[in-house]
C-alpha atoms as a PDB file:
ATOM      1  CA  UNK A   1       0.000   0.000   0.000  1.00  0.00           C
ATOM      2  CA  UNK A   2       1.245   3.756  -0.497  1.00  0.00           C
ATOM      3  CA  UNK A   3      -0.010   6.715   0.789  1.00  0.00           C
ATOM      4  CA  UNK A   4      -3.114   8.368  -2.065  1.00  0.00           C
ATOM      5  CA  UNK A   5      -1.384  10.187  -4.932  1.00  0.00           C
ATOM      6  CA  UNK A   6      -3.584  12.918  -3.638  1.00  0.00           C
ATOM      7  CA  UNK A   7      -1.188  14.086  -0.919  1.00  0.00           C
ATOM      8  CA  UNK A   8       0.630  15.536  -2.754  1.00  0.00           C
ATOM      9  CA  UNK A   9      -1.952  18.023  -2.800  1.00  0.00           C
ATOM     10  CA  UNK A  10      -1.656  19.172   0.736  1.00  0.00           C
ATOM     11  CA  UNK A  11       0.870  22.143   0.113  1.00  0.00           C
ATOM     12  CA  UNK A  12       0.513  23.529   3.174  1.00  0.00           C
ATOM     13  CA  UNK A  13       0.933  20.636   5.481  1.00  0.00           C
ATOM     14  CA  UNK A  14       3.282  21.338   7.833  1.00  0.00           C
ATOM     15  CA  UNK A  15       3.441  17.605   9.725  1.00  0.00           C
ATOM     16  CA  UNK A  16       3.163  14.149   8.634  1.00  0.00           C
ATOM     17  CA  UNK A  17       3.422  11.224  10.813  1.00  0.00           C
ATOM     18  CA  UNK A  18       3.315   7.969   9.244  1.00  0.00           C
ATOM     19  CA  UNK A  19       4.745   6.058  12.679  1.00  0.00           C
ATOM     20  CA  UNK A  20       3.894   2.499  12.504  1.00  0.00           C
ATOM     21  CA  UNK A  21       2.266   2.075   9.528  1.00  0.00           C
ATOM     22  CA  UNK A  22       3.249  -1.374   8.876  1.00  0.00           C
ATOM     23  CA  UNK A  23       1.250  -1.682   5.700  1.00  0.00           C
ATOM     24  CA  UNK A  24       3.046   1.180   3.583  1.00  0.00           C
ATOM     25  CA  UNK A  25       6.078  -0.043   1.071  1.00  0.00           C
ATOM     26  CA  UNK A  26       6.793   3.180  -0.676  1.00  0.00           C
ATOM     27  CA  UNK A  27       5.858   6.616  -0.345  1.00  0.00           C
ATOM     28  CA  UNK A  28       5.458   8.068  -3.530  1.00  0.00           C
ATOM     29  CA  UNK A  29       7.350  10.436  -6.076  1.00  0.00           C
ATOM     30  CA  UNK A  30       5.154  13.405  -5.275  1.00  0.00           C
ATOM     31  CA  UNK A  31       5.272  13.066  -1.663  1.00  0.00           C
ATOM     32  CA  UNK A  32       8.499  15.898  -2.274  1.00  0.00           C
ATOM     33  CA  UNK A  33       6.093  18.536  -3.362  1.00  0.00           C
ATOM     34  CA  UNK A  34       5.325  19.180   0.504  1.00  0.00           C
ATOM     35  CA  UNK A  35       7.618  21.795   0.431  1.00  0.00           C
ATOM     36  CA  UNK A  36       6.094  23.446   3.372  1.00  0.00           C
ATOM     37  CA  UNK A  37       6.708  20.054   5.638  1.00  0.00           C
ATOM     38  CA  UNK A  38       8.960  20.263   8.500  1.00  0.00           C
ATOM     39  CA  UNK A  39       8.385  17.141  10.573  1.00  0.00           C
ATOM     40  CA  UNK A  40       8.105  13.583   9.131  1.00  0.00           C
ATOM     41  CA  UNK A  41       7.839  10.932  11.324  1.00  0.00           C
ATOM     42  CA  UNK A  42       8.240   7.506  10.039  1.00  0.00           C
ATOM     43  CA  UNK A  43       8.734   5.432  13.210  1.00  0.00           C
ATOM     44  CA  UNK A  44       8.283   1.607  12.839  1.00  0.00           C
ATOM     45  CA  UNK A  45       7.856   1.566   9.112  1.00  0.00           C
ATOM     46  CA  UNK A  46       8.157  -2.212   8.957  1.00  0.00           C
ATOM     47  CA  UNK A  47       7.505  -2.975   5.306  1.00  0.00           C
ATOM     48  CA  UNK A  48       8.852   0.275   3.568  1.00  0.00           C
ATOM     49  CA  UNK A  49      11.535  -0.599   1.227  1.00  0.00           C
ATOM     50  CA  UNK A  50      13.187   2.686   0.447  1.00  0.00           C
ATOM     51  CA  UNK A  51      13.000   6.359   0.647  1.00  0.00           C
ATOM     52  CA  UNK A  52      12.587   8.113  -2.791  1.00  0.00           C
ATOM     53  CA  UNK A  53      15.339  10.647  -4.059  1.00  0.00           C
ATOM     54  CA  UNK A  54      12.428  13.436  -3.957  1.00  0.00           C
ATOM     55  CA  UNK A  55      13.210  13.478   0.273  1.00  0.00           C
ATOM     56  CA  UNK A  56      15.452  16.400  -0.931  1.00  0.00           C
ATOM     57  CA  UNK A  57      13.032  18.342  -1.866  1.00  0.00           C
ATOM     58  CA  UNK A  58      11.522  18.822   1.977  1.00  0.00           C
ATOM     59  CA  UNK A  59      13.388  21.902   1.864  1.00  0.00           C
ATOM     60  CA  UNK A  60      11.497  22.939   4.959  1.00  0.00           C
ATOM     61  CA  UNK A  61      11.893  19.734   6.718  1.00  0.00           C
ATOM     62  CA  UNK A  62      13.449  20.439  10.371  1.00  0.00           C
ATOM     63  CA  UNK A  63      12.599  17.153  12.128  1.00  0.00           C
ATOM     64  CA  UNK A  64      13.094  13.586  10.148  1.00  0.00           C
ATOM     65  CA  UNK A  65      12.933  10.736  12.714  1.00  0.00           C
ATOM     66  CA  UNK A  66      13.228   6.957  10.477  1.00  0.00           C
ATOM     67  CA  UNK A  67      14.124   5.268  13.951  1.00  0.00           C
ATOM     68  CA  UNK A  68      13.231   1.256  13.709  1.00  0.00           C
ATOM     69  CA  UNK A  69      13.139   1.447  10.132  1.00  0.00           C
ATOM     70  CA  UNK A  70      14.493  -2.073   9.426  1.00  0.00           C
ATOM     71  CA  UNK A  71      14.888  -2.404   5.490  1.00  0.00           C
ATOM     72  CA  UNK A  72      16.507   1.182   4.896  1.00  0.00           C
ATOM     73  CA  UNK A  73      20.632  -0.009   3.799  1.00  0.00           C
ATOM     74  CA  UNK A  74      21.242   3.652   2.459  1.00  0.00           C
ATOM     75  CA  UNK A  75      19.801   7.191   2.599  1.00  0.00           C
ATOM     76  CA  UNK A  76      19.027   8.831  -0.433  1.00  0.00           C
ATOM     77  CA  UNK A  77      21.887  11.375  -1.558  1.00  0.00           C
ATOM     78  CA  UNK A  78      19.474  13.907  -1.743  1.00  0.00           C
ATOM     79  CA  UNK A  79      19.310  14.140   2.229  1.00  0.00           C
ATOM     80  CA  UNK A  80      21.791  16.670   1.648  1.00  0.00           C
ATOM     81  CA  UNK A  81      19.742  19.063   0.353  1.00  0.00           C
ATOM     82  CA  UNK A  82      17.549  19.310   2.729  1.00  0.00           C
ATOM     83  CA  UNK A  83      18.791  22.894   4.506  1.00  0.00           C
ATOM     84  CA  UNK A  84      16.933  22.949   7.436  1.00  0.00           C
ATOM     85  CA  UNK A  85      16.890  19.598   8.615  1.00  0.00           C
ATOM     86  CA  UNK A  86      18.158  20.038  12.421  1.00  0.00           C
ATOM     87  CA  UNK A  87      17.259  16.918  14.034  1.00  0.00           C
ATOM     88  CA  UNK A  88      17.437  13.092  12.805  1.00  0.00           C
ATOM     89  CA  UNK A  89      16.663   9.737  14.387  1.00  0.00           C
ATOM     90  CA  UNK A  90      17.892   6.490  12.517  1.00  0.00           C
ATOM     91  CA  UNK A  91      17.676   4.665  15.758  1.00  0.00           C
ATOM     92  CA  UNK A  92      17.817   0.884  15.551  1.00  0.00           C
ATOM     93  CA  UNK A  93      18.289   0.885  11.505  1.00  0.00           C
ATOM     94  CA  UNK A  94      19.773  -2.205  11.865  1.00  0.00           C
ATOM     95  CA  UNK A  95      21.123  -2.552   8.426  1.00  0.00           C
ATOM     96  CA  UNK A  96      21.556   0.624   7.751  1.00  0.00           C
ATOM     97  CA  UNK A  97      25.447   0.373   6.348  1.00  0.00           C
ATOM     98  CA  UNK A  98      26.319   3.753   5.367  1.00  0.00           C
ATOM     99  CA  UNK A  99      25.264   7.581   5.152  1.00  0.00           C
ATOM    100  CA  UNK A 100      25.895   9.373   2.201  1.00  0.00           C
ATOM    101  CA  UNK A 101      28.354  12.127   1.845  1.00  0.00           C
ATOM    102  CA  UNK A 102      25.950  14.968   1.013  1.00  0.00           C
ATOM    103  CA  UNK A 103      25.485  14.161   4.731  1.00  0.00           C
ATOM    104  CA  UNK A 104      28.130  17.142   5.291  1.00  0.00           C
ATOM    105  CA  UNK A 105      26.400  19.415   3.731  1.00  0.00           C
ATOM    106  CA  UNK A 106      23.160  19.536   6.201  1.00  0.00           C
ATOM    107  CA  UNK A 107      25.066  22.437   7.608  1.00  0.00           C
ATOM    108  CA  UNK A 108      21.644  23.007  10.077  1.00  0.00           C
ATOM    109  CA  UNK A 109      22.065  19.571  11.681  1.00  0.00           C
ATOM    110  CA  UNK A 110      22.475  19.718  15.455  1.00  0.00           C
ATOM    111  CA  UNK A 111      21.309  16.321  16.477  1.00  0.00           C
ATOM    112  CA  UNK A 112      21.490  12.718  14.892  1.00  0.00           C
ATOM    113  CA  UNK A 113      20.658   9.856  16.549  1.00  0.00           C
ATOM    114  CA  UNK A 114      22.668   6.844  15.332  1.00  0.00           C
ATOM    115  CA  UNK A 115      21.952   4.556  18.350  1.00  0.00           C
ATOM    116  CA  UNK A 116      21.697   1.132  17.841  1.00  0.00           C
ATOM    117  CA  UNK A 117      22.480   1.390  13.996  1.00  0.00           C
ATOM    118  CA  UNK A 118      24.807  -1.947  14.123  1.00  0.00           C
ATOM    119  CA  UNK A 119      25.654  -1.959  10.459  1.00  0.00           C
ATOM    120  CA  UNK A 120      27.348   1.266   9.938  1.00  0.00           C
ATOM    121  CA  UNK A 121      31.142   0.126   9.812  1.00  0.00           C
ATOM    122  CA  UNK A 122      32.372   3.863   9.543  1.00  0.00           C
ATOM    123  CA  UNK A 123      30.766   7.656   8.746  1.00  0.00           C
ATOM    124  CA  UNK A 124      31.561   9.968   6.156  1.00  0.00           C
ATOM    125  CA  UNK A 125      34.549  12.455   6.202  1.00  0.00           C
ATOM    126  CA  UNK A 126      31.998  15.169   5.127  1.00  0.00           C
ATOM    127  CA  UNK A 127      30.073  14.514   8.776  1.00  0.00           C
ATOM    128  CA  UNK A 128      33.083  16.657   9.947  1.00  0.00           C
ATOM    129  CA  UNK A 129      32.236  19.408   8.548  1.00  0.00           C
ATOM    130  CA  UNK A 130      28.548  19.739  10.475  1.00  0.00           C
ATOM    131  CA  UNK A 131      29.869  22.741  12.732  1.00  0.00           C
ATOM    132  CA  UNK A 132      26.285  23.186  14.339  1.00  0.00           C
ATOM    133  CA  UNK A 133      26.205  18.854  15.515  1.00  0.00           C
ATOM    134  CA  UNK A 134      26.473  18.864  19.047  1.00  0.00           C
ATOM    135  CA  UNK A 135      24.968  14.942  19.403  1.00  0.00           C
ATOM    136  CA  UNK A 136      25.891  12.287  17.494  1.00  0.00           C
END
């Protein structure tokens, strides 16, 4: 199941929490035209298989928690785009393996929450340049 094309629509929606919806396995392409979103909450998302490359365009997106997401190996590249992303959860992304390098350039980011993430082996030289991270 995926969310209805139709949200999409919702331009002025500033919150969407999708926590625990077991039954969703892909949020779709025009999910990224919320461009006024600044918290997304996918707790728990058993059965989603990945995030789509459009996550970059939550340009207003402060708060991203994807804690117990269990499938998620990678984060999109486009992460990096997103300017005002402060806080992030990945908390028990158990196969998570790697973040990407446009990681550095969240310059915004203050907080990310890597607890529990057993399959990271190492982060990316770029996280050094995240002046503003005071928890990791």
């Amino acid at each position: 199941m995926e969310p209805p094309q139709s949200i999409g629509n919702l331009f002025s929606l500033s919150m969407l929490d999708l926590s625990r919806c077991k039954s969703i396995e892909s949020l779709r392409a025009m999910i990224g035209q919320l461009q006024h979103l600044t918290q997304l909450w996918l707790v728990a998302c058993e059965n989603l298989k990945e995030l789509s490359q459009t996550i970059g365009n939550f340009f207003s997106l402060s708060m991203l928690d994807l804690s117990r997401y269990k499938s998620i190996e990678s984060l999109p590249t486009t992460i990096g785009q997103m300017q005002h992303l402060t806080k992030s959860w990945l908390v028990a992304c158990e196969n998570l393996k790697e973040l990407p390098q446009s990681i550095g350039n969240l310059f915004s980011l203050s907080m990310l929450d890597l607890y529990r993430c057993k399959s990271i082996e190492s982060l990316p030289t770029m996280i050094g340049q995240l002046q503003h991270l005071t928890q990791l």
